[in-house]
PDB file of N, CA and C in Angstrom:
ATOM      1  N   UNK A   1       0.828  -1.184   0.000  1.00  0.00           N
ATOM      2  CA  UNK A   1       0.000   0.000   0.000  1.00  0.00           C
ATOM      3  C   UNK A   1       0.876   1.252   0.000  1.00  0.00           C
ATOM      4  N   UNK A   2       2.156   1.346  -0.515  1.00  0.00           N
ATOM      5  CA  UNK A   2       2.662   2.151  -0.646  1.00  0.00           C
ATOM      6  C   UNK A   2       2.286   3.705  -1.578  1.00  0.00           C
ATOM      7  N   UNK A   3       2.190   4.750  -1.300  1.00  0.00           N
ATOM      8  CA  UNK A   3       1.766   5.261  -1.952  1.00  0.00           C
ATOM      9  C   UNK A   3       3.153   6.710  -1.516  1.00  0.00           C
ATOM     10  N   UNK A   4       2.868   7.494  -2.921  1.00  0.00           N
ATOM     11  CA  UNK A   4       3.766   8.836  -2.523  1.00  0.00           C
ATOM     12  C   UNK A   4       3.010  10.018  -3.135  1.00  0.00           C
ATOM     13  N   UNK A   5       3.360  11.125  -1.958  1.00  0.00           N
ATOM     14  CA  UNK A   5       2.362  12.552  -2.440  1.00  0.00           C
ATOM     15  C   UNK A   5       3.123  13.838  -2.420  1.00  0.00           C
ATOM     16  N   UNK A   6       2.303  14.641  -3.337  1.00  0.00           N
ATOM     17  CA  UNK A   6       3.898  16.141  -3.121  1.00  0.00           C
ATOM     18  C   UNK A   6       2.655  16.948  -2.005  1.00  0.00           C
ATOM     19  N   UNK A   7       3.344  17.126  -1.259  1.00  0.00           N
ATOM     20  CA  UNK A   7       2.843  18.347  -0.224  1.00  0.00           C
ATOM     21  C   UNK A   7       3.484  19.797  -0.080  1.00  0.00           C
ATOM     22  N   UNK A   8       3.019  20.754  -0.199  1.00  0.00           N
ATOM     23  CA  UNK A   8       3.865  21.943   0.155  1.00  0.00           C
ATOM     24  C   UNK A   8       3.843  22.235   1.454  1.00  0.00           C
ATOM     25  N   UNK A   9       4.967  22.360   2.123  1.00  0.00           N
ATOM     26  CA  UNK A   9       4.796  23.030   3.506  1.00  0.00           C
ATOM     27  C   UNK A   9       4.309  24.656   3.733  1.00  0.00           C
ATOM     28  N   UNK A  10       3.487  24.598   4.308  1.00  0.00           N
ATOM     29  CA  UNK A  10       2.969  26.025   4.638  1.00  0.00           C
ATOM     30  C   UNK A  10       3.767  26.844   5.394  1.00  0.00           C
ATOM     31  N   UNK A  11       3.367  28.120   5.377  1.00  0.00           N
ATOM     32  CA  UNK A  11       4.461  29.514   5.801  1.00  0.00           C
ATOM     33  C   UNK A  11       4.900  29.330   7.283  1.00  0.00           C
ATOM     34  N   UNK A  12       3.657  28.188   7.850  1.00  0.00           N
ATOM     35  CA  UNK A  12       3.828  27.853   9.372  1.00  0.00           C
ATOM     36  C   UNK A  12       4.678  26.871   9.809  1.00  0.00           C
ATOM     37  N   UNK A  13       4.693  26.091   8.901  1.00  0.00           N
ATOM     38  CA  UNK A  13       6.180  25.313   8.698  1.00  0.00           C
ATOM     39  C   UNK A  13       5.048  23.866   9.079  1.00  0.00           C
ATOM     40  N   UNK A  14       4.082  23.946   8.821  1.00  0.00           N
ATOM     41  CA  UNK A  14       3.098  22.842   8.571  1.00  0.00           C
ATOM     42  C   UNK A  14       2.549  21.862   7.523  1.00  0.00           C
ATOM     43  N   UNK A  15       2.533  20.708   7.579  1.00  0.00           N
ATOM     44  CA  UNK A  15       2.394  19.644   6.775  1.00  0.00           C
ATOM     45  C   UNK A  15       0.787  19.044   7.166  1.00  0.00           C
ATOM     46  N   UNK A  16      -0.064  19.318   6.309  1.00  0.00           N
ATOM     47  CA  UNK A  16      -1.165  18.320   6.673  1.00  0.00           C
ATOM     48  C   UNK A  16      -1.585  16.920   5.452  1.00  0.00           C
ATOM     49  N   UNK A  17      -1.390  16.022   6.792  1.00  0.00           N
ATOM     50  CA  UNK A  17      -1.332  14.229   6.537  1.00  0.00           C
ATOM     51  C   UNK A  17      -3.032  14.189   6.055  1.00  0.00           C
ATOM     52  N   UNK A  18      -3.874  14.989   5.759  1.00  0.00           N
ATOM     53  CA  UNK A  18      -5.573  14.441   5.956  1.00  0.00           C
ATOM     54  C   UNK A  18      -6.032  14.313   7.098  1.00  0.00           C
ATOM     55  N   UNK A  19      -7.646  14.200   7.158  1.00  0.00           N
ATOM     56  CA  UNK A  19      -7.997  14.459   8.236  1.00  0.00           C
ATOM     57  C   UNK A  19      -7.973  13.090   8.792  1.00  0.00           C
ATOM     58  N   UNK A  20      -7.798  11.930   8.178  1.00  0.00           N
ATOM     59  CA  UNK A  20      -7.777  10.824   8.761  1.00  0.00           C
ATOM     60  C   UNK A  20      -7.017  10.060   9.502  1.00  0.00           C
ATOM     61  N   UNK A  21      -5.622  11.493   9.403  1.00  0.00           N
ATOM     62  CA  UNK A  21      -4.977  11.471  11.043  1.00  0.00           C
ATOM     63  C   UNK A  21      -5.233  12.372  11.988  1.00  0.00           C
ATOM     64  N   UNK A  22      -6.598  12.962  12.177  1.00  0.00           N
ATOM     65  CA  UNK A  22      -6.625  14.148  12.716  1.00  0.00           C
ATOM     66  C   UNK A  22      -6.401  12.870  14.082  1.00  0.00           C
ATOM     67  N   UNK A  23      -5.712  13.853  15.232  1.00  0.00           N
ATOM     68  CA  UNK A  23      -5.597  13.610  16.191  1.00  0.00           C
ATOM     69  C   UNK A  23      -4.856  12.718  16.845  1.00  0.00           C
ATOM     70  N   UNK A  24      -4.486  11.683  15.979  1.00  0.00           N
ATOM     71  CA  UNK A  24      -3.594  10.785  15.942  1.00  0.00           C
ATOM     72  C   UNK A  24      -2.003  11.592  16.431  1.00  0.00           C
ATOM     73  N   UNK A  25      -1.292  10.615  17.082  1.00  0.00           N
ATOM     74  CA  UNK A  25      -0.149  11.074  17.628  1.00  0.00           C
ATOM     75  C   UNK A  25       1.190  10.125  16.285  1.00  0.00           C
ATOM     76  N   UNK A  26       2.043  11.050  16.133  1.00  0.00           N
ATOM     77  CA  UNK A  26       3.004  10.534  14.964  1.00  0.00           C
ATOM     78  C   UNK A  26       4.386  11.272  15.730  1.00  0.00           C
ATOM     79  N   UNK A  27       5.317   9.824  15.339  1.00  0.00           N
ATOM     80  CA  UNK A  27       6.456  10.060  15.343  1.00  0.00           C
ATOM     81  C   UNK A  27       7.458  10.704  14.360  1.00  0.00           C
ATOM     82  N   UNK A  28       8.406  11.458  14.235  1.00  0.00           N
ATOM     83  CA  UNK A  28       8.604  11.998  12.958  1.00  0.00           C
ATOM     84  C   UNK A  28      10.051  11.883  13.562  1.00  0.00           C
ATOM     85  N   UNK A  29      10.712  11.152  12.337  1.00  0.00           N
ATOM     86  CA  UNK A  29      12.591  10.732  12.580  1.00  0.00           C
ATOM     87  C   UNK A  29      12.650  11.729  11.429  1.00  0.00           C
ATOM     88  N   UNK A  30      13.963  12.513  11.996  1.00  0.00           N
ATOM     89  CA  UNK A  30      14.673  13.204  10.578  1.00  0.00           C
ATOM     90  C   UNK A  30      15.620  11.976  10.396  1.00  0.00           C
ATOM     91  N   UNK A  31      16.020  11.277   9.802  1.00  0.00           N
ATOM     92  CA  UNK A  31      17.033  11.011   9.069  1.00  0.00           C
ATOM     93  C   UNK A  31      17.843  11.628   8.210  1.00  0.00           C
ATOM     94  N   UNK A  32      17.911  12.813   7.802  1.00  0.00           N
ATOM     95  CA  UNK A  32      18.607  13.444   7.262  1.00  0.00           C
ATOM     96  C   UNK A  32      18.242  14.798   6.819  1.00  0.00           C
ATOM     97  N   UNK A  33      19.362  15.687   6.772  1.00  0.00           N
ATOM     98  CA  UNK A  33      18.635  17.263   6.634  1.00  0.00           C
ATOM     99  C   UNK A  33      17.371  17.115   4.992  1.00  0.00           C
ATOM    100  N   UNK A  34      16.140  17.438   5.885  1.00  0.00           N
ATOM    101  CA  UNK A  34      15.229  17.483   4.388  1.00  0.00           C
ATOM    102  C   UNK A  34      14.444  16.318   3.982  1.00  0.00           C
ATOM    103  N   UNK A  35      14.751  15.148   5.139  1.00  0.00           N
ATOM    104  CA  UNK A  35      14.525  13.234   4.617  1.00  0.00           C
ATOM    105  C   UNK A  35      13.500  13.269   6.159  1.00  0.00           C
ATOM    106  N   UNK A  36      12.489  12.914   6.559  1.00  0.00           N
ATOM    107  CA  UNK A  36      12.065  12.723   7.373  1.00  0.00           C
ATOM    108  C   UNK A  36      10.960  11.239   7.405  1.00  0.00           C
ATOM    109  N   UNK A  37      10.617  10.289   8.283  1.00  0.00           N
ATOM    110  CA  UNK A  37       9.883   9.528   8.268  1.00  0.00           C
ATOM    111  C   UNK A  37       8.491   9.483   9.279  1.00  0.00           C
ATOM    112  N   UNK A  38       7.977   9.460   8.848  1.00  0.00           N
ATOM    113  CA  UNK A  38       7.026   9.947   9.607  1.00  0.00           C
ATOM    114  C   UNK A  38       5.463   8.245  10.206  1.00  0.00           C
ATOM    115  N   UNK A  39       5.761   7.965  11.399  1.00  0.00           N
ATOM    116  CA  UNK A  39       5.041   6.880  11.703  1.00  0.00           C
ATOM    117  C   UNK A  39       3.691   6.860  13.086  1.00  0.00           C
ATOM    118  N   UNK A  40       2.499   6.588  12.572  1.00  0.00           N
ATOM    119  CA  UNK A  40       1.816   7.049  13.604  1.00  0.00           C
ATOM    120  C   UNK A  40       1.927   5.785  14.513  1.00  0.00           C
ATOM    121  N   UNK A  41       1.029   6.167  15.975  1.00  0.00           N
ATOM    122  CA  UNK A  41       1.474   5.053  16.925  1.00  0.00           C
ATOM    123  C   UNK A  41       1.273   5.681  17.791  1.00  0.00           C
ATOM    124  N   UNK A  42       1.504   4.957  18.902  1.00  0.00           N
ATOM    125  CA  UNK A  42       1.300   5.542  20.328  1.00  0.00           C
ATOM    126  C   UNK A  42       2.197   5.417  21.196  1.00  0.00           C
ATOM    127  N   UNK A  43       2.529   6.274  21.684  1.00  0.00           N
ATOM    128  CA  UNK A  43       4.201   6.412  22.228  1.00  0.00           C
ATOM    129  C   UNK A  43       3.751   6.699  23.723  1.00  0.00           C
ATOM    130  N   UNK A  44       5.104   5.854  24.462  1.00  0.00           N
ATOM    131  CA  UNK A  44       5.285   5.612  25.930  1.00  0.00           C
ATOM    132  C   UNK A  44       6.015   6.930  26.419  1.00  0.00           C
ATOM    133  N   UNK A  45       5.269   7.691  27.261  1.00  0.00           N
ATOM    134  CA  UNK A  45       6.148   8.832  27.867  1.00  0.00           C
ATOM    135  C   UNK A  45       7.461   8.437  28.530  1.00  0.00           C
ATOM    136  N   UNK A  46       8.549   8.837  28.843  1.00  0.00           N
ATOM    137  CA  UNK A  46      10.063   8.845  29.432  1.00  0.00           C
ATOM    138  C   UNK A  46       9.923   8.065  30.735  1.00  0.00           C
ATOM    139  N   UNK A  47       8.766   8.669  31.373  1.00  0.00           N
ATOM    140  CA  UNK A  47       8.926   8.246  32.876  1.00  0.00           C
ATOM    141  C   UNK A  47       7.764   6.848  32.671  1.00  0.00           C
ATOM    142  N   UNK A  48       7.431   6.341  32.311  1.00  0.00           N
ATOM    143  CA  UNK A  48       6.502   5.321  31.867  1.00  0.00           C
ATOM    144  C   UNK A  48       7.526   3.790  31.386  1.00  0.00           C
ATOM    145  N   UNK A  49       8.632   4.198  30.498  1.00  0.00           N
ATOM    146  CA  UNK A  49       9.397   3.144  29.885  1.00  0.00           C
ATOM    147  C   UNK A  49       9.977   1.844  30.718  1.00  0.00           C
ATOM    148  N   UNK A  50      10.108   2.350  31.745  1.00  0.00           N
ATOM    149  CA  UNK A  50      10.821   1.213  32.478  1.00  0.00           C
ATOM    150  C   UNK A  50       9.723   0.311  33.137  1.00  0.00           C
ATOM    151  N   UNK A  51       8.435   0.325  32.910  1.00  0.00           N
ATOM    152  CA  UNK A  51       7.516  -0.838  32.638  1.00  0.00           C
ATOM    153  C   UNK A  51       7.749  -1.771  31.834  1.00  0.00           C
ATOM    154  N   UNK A  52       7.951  -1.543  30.190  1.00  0.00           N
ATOM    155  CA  UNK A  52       8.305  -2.246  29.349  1.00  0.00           C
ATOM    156  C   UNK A  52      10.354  -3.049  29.445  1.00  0.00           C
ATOM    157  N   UNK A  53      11.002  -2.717  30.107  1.00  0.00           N
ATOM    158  CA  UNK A  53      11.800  -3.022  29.873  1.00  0.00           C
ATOM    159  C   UNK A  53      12.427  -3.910  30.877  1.00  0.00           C
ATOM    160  N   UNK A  54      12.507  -5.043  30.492  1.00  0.00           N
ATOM    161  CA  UNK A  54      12.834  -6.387  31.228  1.00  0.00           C
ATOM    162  C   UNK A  54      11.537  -7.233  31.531  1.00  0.00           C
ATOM    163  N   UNK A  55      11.356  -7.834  32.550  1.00  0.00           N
ATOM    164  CA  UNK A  55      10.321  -8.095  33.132  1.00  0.00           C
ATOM    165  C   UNK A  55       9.477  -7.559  33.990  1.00  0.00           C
ATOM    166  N   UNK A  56       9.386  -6.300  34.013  1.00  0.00           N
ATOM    167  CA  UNK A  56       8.774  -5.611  35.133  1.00  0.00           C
ATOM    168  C   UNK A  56       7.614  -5.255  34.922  1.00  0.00           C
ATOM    169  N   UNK A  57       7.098  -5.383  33.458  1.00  0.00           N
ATOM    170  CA  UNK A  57       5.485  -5.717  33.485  1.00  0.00           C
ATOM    171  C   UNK A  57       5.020  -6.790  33.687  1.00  0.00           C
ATOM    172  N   UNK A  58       5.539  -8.097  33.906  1.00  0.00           N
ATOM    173  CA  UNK A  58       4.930  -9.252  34.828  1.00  0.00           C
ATOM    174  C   UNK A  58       5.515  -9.201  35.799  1.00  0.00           C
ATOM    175  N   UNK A  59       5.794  -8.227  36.611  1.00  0.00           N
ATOM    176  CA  UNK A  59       5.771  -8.847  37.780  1.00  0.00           C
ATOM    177  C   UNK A  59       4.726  -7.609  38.240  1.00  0.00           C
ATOM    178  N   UNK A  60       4.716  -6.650  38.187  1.00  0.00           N
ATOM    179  CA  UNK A  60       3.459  -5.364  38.214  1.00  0.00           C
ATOM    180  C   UNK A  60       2.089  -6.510  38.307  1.00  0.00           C
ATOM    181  N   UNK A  61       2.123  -7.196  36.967  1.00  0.00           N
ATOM    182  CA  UNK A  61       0.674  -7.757  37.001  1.00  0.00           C
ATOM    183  C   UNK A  61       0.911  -9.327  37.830  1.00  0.00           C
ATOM    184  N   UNK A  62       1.668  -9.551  37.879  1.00  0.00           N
ATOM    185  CA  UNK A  62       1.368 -11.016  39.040  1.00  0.00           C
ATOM    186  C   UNK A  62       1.602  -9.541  40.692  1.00  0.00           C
ATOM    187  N   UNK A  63       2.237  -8.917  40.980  1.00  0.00           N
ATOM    188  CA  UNK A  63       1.353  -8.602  41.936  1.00  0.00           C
ATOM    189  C   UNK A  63       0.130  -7.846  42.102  1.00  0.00           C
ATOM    190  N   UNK A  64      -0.455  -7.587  41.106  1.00  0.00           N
ATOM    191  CA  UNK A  64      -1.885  -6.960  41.241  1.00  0.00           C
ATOM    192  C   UNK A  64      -2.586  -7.931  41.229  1.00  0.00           C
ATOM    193  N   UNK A  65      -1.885  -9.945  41.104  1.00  0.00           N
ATOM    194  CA  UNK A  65      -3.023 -10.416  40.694  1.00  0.00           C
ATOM    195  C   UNK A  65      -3.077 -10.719  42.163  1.00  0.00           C
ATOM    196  N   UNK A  66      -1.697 -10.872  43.190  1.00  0.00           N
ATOM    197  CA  UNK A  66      -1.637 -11.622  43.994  1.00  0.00           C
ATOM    198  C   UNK A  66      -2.508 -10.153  45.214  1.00  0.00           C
ATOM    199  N   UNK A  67      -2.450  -9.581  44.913  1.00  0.00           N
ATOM    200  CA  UNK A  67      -3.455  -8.145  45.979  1.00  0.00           C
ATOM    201  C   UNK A  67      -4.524  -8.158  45.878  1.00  0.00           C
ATOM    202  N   UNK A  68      -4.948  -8.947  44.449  1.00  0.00           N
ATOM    203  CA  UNK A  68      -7.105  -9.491  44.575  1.00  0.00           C
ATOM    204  C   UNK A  68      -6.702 -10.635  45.352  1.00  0.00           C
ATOM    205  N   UNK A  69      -5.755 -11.559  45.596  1.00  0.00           N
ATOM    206  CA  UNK A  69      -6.452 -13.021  46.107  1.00  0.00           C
ATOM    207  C   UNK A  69      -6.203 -12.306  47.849  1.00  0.00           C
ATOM    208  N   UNK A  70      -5.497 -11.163  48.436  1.00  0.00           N
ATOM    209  CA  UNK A  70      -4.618 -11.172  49.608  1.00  0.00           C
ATOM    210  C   UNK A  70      -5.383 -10.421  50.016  1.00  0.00           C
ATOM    211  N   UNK A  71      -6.147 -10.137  51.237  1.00  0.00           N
ATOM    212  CA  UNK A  71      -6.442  -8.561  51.478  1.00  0.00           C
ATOM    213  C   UNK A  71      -5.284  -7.856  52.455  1.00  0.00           C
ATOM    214  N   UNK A  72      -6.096  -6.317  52.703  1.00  0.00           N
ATOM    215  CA  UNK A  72      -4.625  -6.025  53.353  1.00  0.00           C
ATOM    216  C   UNK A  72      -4.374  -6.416  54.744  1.00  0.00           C
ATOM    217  N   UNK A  73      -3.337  -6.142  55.487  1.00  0.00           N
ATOM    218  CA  UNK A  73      -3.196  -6.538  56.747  1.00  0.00           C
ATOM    219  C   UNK A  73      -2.663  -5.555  57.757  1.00  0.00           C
ATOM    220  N   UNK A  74      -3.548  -5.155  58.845  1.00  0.00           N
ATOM    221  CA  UNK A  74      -3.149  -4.257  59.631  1.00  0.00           C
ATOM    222  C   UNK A  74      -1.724  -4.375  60.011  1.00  0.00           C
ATOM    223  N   UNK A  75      -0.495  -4.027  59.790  1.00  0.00           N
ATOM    224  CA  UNK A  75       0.456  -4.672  60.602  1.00  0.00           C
ATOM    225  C   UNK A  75       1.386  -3.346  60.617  1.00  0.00           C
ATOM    226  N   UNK A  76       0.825  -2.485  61.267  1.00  0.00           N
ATOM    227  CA  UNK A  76       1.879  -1.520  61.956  1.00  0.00           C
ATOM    228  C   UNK A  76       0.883  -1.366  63.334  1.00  0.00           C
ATOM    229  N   UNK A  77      -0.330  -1.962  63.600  1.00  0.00           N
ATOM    230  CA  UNK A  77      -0.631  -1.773  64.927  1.00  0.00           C
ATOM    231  C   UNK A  77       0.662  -1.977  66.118  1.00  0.00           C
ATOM    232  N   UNK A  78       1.254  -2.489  66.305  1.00  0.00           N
ATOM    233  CA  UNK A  78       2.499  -2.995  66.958  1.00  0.00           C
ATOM    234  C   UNK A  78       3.452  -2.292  66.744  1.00  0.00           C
ATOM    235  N   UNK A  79       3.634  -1.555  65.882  1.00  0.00           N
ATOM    236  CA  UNK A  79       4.907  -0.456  66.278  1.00  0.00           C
ATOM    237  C   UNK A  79       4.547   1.111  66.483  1.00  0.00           C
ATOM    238  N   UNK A  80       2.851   1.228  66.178  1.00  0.00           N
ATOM    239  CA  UNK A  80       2.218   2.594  66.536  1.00  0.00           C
ATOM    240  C   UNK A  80       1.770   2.040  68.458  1.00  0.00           C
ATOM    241  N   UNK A  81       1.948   0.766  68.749  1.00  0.00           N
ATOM    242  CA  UNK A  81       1.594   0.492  70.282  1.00  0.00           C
ATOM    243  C   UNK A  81       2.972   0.556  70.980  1.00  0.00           C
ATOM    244  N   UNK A  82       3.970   0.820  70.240  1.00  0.00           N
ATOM    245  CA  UNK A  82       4.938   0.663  70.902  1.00  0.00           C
ATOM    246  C   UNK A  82       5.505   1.998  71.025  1.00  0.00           C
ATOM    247  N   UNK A  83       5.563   2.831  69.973  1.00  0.00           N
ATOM    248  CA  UNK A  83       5.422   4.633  69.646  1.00  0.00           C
ATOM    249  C   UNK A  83       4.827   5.336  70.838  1.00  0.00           C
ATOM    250  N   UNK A  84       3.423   4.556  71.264  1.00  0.00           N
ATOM    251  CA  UNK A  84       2.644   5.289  72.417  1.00  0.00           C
ATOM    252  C   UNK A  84       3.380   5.278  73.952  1.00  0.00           C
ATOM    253  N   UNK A  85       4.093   3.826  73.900  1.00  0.00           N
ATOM    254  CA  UNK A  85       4.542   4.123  75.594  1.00  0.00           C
ATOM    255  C   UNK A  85       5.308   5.019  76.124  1.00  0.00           C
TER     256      UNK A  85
END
């Protein structure tokens, strides 16, 4: 489905893709002065990434699974009884 189109950039230094990316979020690589690639998608903010990297999105979700089977457990009564004397 390759296809290629001439676009002029406007005085605003704007490119419009159609409206059938309105709103859509796109990545845009320069590869080279004037060469750009342009890919839509949905991109992971900076502080978000280190979910994806290694295993640390299964273990996020095996403990959310293991916090439905667990409820919680009072267990600082004993050092707020010990704070009081």
């Amino acid at each position: 489905m390759a296809s290629q189109q001439v676009k002029i950039i406007g005085v605003n230094g704007q490119v419009s893709l159609g409206k059938e990316f309105a709103g859509k979020m796109v990545l845009i690589d320069q590869v080279d002065h004037g060469t750009w690639i342009i890919k839509s998608g949905e991109f992971i903010p900076d502080s978000e990434k280190w979910l994806y990297q290694d295993n640390h999105l299964s273990k996020l979700d095996k403990a959310l699974s293991w916090s439905k089977k667990n409820k919680p457990k009072d267990n600082f009564d004993p050092f707020i009884k010990d704070v009081k004397k």
